[in-house]
PDB file of N, CA and C in Angstrom:
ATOM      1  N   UNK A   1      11.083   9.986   0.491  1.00  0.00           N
ATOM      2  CA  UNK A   1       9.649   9.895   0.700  1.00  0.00           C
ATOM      3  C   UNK A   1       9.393   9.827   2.202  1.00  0.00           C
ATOM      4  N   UNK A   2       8.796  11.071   2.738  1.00  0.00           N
ATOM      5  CA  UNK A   2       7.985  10.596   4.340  1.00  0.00           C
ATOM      6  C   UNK A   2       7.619   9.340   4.625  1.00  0.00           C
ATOM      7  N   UNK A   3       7.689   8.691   5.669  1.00  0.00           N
ATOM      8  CA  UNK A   3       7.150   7.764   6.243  1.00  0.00           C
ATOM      9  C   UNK A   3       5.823   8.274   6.760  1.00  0.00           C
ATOM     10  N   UNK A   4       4.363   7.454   6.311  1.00  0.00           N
ATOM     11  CA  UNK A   4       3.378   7.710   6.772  1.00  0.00           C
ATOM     12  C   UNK A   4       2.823   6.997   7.808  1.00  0.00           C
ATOM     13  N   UNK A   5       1.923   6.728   8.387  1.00  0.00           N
ATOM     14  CA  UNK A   5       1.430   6.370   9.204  1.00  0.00           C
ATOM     15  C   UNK A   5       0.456   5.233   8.474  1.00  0.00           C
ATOM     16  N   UNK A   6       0.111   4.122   9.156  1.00  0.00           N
ATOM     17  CA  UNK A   6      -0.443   2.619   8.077  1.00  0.00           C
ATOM     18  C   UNK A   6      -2.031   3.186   7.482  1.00  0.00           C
ATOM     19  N   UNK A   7      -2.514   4.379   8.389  1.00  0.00           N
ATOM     20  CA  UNK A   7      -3.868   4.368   7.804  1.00  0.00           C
ATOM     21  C   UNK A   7      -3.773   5.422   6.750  1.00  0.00           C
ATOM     22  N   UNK A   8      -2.691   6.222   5.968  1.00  0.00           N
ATOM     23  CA  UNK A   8      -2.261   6.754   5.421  1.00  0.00           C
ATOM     24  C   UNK A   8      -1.157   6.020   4.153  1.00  0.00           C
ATOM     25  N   UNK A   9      -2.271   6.052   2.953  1.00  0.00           N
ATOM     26  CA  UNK A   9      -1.118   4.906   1.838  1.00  0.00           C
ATOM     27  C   UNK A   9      -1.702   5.719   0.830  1.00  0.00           C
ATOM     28  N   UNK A  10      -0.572   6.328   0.377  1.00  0.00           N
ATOM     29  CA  UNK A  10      -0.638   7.429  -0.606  1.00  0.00           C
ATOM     30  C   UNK A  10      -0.955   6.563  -1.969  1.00  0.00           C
ATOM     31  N   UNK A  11      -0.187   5.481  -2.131  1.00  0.00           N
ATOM     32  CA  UNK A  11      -0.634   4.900  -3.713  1.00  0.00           C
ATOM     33  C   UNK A  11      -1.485   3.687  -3.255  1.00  0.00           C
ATOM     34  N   UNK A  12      -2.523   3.652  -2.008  1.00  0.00           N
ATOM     35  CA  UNK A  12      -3.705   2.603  -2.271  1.00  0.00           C
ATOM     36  C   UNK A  12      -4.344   2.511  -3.557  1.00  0.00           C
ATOM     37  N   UNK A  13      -4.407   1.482  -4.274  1.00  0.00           N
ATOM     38  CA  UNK A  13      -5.534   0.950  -5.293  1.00  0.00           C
ATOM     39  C   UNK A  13      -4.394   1.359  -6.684  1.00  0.00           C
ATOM     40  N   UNK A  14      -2.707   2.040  -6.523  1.00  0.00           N
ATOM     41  CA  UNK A  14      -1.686   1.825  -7.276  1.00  0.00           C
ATOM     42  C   UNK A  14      -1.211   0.840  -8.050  1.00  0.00           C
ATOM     43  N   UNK A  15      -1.146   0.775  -9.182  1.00  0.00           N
ATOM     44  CA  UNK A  15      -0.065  -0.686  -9.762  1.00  0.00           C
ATOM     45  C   UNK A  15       1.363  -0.033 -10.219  1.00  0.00           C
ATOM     46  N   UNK A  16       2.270  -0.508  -9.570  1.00  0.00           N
ATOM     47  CA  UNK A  16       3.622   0.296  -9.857  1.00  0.00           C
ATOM     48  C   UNK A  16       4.319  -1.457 -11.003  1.00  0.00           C
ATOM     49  N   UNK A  17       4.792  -1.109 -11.823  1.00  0.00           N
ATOM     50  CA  UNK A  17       6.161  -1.552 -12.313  1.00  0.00           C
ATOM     51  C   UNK A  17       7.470  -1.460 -12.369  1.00  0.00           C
ATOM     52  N   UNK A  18       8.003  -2.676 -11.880  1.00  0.00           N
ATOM     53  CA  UNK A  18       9.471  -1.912 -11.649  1.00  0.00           C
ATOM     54  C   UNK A  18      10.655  -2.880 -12.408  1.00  0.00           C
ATOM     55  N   UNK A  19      11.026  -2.224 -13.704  1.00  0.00           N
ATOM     56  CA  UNK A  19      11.989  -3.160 -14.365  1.00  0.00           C
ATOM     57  C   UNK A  19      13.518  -3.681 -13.385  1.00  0.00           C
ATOM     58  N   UNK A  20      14.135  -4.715 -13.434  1.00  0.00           N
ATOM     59  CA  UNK A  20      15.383  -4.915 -12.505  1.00  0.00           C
ATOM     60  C   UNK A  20      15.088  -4.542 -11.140  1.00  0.00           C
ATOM     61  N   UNK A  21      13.579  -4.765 -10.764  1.00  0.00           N
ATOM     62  CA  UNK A  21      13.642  -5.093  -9.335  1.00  0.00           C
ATOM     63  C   UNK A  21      14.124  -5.911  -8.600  1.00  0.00           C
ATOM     64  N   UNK A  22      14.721  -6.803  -8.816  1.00  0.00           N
ATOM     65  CA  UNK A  22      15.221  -7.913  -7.765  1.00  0.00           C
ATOM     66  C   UNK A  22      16.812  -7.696  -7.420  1.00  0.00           C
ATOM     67  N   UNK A  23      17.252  -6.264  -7.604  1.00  0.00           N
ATOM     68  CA  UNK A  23      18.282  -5.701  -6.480  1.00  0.00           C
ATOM     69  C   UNK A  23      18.425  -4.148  -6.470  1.00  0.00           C
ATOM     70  N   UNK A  24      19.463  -3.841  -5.568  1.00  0.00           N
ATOM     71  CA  UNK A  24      20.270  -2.224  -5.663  1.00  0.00           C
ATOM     72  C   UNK A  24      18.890  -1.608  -5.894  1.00  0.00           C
ATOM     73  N   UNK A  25      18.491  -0.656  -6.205  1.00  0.00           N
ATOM     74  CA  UNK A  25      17.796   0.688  -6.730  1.00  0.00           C
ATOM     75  C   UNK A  25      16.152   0.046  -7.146  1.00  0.00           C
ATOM     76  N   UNK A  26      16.244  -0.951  -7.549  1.00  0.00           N
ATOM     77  CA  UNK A  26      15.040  -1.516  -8.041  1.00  0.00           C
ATOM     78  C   UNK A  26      14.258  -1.757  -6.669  1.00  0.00           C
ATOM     79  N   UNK A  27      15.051  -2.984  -5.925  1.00  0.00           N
ATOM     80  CA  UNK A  27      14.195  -3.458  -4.808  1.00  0.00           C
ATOM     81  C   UNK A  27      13.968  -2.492  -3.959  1.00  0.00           C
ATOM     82  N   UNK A  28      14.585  -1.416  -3.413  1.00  0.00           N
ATOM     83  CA  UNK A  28      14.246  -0.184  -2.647  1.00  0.00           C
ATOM     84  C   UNK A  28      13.229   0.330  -3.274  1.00  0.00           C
ATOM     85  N   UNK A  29      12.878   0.604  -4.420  1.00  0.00           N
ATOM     86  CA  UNK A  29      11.601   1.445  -4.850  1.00  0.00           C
ATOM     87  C   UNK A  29      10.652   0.037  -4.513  1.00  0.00           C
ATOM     88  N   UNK A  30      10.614  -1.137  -4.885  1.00  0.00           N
ATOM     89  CA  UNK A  30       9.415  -1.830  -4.713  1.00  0.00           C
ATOM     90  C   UNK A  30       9.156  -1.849  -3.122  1.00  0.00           C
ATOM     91  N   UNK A  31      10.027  -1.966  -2.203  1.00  0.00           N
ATOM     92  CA  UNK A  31       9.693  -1.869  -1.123  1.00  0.00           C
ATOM     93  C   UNK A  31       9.218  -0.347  -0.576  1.00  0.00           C
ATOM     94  N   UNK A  32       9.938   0.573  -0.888  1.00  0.00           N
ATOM     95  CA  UNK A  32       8.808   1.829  -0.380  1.00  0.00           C
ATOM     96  C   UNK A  32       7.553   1.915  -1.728  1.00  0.00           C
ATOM     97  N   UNK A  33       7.700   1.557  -2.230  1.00  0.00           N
ATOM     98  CA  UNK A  33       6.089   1.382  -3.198  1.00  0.00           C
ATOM     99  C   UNK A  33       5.384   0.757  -2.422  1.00  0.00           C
ATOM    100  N   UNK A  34       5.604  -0.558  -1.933  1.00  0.00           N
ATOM    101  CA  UNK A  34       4.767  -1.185  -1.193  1.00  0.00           C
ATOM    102  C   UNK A  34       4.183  -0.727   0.139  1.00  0.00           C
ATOM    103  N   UNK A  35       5.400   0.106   1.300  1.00  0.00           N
ATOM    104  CA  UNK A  35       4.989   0.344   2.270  1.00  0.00           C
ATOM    105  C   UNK A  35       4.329   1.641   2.539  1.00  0.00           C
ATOM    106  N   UNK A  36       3.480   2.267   0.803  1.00  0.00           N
ATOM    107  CA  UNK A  36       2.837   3.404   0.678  1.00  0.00           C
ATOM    108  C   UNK A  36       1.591   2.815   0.135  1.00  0.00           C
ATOM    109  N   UNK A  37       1.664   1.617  -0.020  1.00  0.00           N
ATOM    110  CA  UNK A  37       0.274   0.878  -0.468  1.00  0.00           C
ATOM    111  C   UNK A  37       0.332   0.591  -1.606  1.00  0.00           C
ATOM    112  N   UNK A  38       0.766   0.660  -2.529  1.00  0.00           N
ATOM    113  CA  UNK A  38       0.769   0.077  -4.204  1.00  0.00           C
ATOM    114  C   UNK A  38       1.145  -1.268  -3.956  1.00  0.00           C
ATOM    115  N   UNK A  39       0.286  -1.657  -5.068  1.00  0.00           N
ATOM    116  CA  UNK A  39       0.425  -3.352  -5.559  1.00  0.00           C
ATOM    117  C   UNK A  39       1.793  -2.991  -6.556  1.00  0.00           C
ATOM    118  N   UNK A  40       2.900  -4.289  -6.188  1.00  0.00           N
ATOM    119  CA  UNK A  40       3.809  -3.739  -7.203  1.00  0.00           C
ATOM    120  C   UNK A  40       4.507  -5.072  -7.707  1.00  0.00           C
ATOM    121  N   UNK A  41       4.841  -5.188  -9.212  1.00  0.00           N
ATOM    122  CA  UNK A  41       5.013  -6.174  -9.894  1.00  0.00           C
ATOM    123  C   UNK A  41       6.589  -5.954 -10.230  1.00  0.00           C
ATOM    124  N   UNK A  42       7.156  -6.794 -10.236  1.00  0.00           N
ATOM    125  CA  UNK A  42       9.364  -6.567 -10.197  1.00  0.00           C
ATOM    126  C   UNK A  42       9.537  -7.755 -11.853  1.00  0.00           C
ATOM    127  N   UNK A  43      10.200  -6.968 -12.495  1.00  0.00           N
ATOM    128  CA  UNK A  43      10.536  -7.958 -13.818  1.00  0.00           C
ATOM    129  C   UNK A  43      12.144  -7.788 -13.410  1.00  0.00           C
ATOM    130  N   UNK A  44      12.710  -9.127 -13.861  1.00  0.00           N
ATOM    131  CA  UNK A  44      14.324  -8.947 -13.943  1.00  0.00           C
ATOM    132  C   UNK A  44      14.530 -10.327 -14.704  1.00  0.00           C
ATOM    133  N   UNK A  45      15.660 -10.272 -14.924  1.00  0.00           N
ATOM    134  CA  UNK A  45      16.414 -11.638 -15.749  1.00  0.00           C
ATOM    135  C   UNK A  45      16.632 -13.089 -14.793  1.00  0.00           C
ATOM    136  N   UNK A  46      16.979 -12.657 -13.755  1.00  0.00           N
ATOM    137  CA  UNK A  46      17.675 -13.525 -13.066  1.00  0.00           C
ATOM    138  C   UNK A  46      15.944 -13.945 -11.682  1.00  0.00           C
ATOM    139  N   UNK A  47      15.367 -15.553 -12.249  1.00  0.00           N
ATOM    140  CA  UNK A  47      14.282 -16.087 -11.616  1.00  0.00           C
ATOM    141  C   UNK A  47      14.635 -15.955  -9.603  1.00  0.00           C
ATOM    142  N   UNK A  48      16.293 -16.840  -9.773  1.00  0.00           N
ATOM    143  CA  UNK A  48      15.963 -17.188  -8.087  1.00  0.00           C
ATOM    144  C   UNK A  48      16.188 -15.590  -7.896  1.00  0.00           C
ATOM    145  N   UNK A  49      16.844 -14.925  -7.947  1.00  0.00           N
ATOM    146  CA  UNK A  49      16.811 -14.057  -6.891  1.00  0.00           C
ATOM    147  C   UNK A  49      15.602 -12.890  -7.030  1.00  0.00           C
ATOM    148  N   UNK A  50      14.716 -12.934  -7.900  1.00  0.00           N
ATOM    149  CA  UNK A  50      13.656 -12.762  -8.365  1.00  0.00           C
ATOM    150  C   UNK A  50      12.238 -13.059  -7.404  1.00  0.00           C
ATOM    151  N   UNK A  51      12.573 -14.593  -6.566  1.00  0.00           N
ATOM    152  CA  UNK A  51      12.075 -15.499  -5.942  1.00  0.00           C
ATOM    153  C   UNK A  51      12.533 -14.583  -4.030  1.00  0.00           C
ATOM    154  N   UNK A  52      14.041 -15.059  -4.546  1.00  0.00           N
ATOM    155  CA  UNK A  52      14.212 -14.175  -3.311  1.00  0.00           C
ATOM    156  C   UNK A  52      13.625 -13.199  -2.657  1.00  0.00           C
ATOM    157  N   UNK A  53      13.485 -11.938  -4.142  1.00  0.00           N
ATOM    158  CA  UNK A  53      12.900 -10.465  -3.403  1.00  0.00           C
ATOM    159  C   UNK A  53      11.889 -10.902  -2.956  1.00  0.00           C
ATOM    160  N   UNK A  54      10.778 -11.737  -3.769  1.00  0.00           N
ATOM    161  CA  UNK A  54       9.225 -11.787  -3.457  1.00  0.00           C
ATOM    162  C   UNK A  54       9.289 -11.914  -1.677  1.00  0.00           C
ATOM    163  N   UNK A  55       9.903 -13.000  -1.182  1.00  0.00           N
ATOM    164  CA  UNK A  55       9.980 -13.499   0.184  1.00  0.00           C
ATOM    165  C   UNK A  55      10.639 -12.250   0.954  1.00  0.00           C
ATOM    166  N   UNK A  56      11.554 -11.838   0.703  1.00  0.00           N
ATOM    167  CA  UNK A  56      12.038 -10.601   1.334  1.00  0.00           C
ATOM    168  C   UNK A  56      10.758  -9.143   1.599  1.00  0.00           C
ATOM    169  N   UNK A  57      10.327  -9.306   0.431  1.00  0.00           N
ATOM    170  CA  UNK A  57       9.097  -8.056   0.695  1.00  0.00           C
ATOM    171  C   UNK A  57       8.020  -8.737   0.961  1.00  0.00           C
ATOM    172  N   UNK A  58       7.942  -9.751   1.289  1.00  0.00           N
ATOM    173  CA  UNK A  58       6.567 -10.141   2.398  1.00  0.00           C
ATOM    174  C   UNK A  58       5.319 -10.659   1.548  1.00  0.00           C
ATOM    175  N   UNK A  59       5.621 -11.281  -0.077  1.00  0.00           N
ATOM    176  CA  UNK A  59       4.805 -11.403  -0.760  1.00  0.00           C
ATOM    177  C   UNK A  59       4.512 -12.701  -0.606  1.00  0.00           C
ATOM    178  N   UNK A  60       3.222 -13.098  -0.994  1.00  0.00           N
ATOM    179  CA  UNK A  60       2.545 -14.471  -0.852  1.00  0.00           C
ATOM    180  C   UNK A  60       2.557 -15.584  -2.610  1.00  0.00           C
ATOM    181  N   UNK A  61       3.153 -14.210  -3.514  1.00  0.00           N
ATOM    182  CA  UNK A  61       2.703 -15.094  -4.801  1.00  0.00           C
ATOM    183  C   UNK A  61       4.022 -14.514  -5.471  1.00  0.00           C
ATOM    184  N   UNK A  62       4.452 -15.651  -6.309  1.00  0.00           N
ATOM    185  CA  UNK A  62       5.218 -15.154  -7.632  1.00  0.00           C
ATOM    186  C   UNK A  62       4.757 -16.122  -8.960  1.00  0.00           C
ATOM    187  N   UNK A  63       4.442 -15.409  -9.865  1.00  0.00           N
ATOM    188  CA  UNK A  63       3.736 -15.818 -11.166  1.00  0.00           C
ATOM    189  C   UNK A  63       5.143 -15.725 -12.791  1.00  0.00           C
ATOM    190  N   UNK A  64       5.154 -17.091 -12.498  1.00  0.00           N
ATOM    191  CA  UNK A  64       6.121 -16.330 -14.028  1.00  0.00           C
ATOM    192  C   UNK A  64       5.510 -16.084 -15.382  1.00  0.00           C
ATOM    193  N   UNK A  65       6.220 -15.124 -15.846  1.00  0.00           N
ATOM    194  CA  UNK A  65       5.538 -15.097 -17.361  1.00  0.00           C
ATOM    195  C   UNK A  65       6.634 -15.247 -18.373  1.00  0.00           C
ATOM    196  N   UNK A  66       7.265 -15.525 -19.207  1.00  0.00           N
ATOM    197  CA  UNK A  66       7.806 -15.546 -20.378  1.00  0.00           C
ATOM    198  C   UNK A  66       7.202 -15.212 -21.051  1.00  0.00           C
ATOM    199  N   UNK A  67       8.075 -13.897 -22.041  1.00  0.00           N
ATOM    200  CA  UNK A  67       7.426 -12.877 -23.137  1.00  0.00           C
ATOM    201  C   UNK A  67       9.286 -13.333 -23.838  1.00  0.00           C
ATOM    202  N   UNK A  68       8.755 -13.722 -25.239  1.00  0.00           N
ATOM    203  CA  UNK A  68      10.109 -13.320 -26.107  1.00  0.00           C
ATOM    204  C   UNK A  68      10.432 -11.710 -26.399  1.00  0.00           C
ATOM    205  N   UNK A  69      11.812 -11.174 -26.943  1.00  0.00           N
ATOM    206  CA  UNK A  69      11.801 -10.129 -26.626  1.00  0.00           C
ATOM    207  C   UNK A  69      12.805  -9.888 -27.040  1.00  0.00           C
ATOM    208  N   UNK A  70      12.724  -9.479 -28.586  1.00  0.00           N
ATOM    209  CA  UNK A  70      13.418  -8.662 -29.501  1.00  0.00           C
ATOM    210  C   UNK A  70      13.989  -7.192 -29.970  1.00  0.00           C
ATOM    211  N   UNK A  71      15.538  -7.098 -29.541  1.00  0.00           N
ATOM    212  CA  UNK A  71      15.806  -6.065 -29.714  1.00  0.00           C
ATOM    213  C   UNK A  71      16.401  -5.539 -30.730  1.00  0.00           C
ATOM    214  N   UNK A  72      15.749  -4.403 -31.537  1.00  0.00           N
ATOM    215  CA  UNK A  72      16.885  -4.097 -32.605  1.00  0.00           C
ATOM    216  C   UNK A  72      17.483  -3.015 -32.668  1.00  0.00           C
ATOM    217  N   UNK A  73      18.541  -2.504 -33.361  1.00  0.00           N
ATOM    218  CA  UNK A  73      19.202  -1.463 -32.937  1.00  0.00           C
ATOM    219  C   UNK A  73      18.294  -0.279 -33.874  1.00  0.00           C
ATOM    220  N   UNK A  74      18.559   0.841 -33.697  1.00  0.00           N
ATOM    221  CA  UNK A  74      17.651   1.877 -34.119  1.00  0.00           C
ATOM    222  C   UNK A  74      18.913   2.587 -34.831  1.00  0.00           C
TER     223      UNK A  74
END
């Protein structure tokens, strides 16, 4: 993805989701999501380092949610 210029944010007013954001492959997309302007929300298993990314990408809030979450085989 080009690097744009700050008055240039291709996904302003964006909501990105990004499952297993809080490392490798995940946190790189939330961070260029972010530095194109999307609001972007990171789900993963693991809380602290979860906690971690938030502070690493410059965020002011982390909200937990617990959803149960049943898998069955098909």
């Amino acid at each position: 993805m080009p690097r744009l210029a700050n008055a240039q944010k291709l996904l302003d007013g964006k909501v990105v989701l990004i499952t297993g954001g809080s490392g490798g492959i995940g946190f790189a997309m939330a961070k260029a999501f972010l530095d194109s302007g999307a609001k972007v929300i990171i789900s993963g298993t693991n809380e602290g380092k979860l906690r971690n990314c938030v502070e690493q990408l410059g965020g002011d809030s982390f909200r937990e949610t617990v959803k149960p979450l049943a898998l069955h085989s098909v």
